[in-house]
N, C-alpha and C. Protein backbone atom coordinates (compact mmCIF):
# COMPACT_ATOMS: atom_id res chain seq x y z
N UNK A 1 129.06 187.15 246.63
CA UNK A 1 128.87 187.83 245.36
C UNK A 1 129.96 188.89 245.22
N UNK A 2 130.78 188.98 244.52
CA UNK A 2 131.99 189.26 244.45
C UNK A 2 132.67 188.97 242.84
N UNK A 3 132.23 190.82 242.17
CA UNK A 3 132.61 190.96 241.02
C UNK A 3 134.14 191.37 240.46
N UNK A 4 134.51 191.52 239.65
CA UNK A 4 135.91 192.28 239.29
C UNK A 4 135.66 192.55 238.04
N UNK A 5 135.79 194.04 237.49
CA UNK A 5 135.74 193.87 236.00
C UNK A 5 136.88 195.00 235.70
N UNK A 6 137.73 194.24 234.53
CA UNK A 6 139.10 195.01 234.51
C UNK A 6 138.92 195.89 233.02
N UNK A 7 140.32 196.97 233.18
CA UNK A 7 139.70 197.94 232.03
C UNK A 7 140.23 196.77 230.88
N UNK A 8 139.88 197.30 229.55
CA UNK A 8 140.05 197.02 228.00
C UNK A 8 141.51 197.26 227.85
N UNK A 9 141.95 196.11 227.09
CA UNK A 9 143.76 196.83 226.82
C UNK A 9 143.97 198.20 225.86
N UNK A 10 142.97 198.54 225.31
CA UNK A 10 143.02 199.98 224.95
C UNK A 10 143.29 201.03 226.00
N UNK A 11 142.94 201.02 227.04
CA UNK A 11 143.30 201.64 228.30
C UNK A 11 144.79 201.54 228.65
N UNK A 12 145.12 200.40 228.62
CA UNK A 12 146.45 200.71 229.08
C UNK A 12 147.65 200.62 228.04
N UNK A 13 146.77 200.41 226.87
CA UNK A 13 147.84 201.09 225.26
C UNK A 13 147.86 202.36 225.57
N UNK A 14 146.65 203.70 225.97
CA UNK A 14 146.82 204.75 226.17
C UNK A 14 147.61 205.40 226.88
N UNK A 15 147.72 204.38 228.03
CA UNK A 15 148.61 205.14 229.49
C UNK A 15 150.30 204.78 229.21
N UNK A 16 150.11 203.35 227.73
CA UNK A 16 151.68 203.52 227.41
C UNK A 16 152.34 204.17 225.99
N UNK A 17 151.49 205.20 226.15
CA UNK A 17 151.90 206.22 225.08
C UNK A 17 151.94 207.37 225.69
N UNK A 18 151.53 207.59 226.93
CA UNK A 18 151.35 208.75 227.45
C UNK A 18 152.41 208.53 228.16
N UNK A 19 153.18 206.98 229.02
CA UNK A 19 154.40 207.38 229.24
C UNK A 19 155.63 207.25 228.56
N UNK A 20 155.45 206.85 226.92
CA UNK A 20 156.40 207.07 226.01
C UNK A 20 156.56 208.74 225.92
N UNK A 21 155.61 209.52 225.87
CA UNK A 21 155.72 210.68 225.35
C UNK A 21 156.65 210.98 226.60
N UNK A 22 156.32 210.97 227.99
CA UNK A 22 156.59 211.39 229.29
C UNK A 22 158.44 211.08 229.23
N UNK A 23 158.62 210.02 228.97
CA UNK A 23 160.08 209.39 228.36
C UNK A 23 160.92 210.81 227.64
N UNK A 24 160.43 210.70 226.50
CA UNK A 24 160.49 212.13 225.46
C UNK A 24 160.87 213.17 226.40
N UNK A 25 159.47 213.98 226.49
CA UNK A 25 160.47 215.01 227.17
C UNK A 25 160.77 214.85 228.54
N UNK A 26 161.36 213.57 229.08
CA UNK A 26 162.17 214.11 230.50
C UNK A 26 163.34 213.24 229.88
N UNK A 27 163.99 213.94 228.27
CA UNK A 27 164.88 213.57 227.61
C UNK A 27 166.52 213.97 228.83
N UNK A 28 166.10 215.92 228.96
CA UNK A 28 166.88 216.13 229.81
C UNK A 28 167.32 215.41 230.49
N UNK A 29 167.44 214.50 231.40
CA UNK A 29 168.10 213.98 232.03
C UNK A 29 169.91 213.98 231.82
N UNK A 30 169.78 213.76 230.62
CA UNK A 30 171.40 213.48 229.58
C UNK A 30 172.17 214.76 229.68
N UNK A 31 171.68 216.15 230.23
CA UNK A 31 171.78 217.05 230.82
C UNK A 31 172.10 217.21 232.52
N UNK A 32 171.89 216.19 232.53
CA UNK A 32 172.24 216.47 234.37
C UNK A 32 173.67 216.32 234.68
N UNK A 33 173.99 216.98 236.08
CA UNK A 33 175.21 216.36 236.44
C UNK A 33 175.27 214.47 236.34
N UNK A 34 176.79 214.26 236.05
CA UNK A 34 177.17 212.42 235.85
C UNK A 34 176.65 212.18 236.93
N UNK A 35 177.02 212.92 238.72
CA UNK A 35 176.89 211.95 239.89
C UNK A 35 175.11 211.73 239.83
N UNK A 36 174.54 212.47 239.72
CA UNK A 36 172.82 212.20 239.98
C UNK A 36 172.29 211.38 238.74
N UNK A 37 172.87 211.83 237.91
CA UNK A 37 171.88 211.07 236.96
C UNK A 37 171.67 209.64 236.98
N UNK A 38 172.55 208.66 237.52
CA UNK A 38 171.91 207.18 238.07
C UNK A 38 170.77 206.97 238.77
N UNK A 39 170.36 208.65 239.76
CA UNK A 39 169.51 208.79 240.71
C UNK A 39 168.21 208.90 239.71
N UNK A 40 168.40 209.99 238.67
CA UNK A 40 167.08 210.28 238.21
C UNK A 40 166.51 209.44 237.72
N UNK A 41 167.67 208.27 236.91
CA UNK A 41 167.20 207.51 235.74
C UNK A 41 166.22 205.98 236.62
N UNK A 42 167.15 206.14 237.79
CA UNK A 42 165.92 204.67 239.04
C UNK A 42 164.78 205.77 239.53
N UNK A 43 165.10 206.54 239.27
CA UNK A 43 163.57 207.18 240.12
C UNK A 43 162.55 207.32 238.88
N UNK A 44 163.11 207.56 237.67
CA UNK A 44 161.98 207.48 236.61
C UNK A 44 161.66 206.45 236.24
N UNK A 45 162.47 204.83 236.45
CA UNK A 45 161.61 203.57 236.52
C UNK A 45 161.23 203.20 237.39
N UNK A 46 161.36 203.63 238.50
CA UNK A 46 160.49 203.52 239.87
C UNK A 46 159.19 204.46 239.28
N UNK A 47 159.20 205.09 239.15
CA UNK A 47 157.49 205.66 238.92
C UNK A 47 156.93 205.13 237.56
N UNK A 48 157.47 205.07 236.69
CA UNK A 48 157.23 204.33 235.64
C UNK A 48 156.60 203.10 235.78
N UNK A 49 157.26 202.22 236.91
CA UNK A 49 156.93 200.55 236.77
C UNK A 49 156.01 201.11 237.76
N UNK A 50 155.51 201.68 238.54
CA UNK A 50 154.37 202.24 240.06
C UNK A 50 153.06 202.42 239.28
N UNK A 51 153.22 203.58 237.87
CA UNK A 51 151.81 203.99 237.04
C UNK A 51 151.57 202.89 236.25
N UNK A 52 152.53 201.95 235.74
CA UNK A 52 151.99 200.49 235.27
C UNK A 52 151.37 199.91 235.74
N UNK A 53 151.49 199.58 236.91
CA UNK A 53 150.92 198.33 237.90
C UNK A 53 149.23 199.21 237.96
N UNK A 54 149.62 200.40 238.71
CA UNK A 54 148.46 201.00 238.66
C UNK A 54 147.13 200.63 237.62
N UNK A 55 147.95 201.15 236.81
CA UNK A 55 146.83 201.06 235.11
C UNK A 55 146.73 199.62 235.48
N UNK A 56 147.52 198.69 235.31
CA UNK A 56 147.34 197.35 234.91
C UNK A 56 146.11 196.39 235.61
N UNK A 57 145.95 196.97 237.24
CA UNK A 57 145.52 196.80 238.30
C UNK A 57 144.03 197.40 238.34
N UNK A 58 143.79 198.41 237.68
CA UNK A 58 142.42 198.95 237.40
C UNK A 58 141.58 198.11 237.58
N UNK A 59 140.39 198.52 238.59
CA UNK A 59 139.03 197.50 238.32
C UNK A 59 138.16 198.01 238.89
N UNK A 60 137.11 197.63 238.46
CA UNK A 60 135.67 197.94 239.61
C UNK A 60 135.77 196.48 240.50
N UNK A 61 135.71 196.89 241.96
CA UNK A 61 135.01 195.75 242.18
C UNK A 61 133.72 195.65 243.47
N UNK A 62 132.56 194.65 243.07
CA UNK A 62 131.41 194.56 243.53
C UNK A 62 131.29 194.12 244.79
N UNK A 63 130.84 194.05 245.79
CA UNK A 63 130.63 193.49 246.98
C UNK A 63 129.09 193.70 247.08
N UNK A 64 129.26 192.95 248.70
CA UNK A 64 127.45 193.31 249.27
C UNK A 64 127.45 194.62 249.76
N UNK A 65 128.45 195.36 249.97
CA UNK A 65 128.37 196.56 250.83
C UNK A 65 128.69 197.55 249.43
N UNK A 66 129.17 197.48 248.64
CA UNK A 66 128.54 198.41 247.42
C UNK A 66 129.57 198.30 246.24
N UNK A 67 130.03 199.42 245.37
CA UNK A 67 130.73 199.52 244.30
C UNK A 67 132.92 200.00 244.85
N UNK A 68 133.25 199.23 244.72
CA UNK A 68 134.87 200.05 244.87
C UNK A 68 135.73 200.02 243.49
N UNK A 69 135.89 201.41 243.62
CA UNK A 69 136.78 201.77 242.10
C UNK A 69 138.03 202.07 242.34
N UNK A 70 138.58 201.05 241.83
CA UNK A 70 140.39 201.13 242.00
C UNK A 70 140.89 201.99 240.28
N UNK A 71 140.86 203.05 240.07
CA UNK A 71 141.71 203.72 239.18
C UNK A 71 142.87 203.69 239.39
N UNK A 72 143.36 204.41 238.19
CA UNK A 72 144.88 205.10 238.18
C UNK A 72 145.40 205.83 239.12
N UNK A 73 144.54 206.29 239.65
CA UNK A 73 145.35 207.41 240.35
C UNK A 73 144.51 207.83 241.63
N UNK A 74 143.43 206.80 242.46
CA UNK A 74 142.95 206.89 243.33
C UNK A 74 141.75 205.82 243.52
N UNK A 75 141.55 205.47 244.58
CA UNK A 75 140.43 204.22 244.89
C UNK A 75 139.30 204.94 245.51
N UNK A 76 138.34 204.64 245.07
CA UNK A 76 136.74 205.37 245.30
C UNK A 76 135.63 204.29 245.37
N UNK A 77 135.04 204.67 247.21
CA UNK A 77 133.87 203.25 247.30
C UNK A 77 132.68 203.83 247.38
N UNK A 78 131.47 203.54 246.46
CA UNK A 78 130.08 204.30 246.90
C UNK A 78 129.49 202.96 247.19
N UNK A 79 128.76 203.60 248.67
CA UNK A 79 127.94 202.37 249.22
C UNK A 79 126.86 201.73 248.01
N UNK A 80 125.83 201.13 248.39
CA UNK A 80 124.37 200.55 247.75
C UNK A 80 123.38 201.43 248.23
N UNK A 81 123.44 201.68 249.52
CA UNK A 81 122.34 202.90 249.86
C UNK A 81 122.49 204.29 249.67
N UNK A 82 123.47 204.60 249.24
CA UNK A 82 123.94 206.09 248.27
C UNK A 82 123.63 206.12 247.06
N UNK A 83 123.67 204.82 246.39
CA UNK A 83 123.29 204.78 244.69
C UNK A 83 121.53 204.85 244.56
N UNK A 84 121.65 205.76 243.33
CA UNK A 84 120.44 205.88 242.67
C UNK A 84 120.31 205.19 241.17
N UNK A 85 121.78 205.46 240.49
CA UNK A 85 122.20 204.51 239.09
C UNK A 85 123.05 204.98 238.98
N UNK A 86 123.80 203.91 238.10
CA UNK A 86 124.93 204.23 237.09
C UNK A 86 124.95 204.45 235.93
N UNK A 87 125.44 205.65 234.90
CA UNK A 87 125.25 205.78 233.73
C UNK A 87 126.73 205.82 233.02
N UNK A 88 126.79 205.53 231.94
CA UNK A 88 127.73 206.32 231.48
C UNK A 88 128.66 207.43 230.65
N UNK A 89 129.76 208.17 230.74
CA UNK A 89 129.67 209.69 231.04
C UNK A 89 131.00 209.84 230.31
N UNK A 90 130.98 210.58 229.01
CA UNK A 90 131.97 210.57 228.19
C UNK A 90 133.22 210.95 229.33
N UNK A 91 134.52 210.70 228.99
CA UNK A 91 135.61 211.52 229.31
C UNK A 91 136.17 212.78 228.66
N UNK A 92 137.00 212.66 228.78
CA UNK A 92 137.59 214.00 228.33
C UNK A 92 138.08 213.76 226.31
N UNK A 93 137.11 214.75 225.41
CA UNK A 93 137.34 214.20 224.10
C UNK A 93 136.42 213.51 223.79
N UNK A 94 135.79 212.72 222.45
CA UNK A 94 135.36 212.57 221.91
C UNK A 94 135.12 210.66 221.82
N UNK A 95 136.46 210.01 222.32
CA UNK A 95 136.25 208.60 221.95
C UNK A 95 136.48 207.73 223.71
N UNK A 96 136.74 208.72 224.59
CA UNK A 96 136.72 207.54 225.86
C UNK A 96 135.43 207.88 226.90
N UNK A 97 135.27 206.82 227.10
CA UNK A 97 134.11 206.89 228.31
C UNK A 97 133.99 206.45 229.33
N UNK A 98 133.77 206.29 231.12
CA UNK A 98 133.88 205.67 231.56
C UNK A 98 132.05 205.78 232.46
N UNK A 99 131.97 204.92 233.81
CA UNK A 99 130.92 205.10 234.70
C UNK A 99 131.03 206.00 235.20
N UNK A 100 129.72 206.66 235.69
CA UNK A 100 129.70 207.74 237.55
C UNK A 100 128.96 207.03 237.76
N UNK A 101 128.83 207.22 239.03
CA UNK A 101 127.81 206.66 240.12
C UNK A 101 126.79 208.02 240.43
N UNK A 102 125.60 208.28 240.27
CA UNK A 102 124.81 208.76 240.92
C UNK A 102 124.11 209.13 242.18
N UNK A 103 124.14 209.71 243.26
CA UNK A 103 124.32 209.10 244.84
C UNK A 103 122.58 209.94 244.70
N UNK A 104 122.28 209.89 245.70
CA UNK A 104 120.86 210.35 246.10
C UNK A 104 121.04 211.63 246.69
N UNK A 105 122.08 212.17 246.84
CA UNK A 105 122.09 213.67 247.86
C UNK A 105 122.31 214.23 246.18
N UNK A 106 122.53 213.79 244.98
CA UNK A 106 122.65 214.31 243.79
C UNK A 106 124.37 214.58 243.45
N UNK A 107 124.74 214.60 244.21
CA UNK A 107 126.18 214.19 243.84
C UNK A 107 126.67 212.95 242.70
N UNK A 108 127.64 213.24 242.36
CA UNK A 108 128.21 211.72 241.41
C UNK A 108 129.78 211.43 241.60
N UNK A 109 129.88 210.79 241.48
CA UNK A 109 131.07 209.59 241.62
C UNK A 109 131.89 209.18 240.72
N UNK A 110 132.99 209.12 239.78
CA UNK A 110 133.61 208.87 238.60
C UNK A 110 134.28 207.25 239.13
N UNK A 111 133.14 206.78 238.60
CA UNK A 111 134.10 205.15 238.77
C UNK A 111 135.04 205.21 237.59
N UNK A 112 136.36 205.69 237.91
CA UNK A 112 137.53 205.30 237.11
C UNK A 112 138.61 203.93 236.33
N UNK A 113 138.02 203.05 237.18
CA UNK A 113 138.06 201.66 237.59
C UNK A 113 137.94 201.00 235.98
N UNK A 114 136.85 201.76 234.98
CA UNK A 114 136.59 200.97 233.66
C UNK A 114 136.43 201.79 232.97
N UNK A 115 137.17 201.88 232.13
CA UNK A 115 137.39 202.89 230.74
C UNK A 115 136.43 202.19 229.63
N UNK A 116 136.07 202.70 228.45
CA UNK A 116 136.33 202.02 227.36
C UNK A 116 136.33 202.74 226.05
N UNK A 117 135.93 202.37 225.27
CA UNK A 117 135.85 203.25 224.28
C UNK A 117 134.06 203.64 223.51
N UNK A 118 133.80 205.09 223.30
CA UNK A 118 132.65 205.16 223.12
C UNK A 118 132.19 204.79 221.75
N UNK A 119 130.61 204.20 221.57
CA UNK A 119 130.49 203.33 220.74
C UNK A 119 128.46 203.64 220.47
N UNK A 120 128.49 204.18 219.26
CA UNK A 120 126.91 204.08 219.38
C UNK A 120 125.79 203.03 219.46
N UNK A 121 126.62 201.91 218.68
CA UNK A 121 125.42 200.67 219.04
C UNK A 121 125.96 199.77 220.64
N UNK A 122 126.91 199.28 220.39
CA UNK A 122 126.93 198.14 221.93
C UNK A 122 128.34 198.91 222.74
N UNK A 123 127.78 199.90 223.69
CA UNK A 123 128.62 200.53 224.59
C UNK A 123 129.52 199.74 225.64
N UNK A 124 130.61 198.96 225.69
CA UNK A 124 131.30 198.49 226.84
C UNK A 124 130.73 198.82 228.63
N UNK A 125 130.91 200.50 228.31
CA UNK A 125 130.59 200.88 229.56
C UNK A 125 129.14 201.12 230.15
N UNK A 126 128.52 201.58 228.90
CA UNK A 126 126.90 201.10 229.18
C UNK A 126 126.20 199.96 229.68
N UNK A 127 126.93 199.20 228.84
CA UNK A 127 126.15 197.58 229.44
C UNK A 127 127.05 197.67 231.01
N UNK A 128 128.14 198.10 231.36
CA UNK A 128 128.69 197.87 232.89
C UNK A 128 127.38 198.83 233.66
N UNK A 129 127.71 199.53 233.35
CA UNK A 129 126.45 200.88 234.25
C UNK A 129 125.29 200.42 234.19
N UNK A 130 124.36 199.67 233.25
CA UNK A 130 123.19 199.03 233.35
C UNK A 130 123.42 198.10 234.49
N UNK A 131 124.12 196.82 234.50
CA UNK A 131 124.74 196.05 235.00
C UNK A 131 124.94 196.59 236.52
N UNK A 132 125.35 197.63 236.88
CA UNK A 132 125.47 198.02 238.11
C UNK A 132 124.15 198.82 238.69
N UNK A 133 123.77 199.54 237.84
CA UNK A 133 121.97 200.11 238.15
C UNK A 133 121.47 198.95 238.59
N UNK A 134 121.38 197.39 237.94
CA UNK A 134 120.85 196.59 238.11
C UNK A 134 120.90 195.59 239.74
N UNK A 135 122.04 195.79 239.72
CA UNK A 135 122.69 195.10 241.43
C UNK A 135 122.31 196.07 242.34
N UNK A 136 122.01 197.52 242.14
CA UNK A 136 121.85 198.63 243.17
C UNK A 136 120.45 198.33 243.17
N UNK A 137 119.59 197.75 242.15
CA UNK A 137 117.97 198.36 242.62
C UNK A 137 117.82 196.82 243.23
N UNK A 138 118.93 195.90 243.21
CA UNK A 138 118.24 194.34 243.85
C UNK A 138 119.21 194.69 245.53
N UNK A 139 120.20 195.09 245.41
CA UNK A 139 120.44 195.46 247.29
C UNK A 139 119.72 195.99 248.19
């Protein structure tokens, strides 16, 4: 039993506007000395093509031994016997949302792994967090 659920391409339309803007201002470059600037300009598509893959690569994924959240910018595993439920938990602003995990010591968990967008009748990330409440109360 062995799930994968990847983010929405709205997710990673976001992360490629955020590194258009990032483009923008590290305009400077055209400012540097001639000898480095070959250096800066491979080191800013070296991290560039690194936060792509990242985003692109996003997922939750399910096992028998519990939930692993591969985000952007860090991988996070909460066992099955730590979970109490999953809900889901606006982000930052008004229109994105993603999962936490709930643990039983009362702590929570930001499964980063699945974005989506928030929605009052049929929630993306709701039905995932039901969906995962649901596999935690059958383990």
């Amino acid at each position: 039993m062995r799930e994968t659920i990847r983010i929405p391409w709205v997710t990673a339309l976001q992360l490629l506007i955020f590194q258009m803007l990032a483009l923008i201002g590290l305009g400077g470059i055209q400012g540097s000395p001639g000898v480095i600037r070959p250096w800066l300009y491979g080191a800013l598509a070296a991290a560039w093509a690194l936060l792509t893959w990242r985003t692109a690569t996003a997922r939750l994924q399910v096992s028998p031994e519990g939930i692993r959240s591969h985000g952007t910018w860090r991988t996070r595993f909460v066992s099955w016997d730590d979970l109490v439920r999953v809900r889901a938990f606006p982000a930052t602003g008004p229109l994105w949302e993603f999962p936490i995990a709930i643990l039983s010591d009362g702590n929570y968990v930001p499964l980063t792994g699945a974005y989506g967008l928030r929605s009052e009748r049929e929630s993306r990330v709701a039905q995932i967090a039901e969906h995962l409440t649901m596999l935690a109360e059958q383990a």
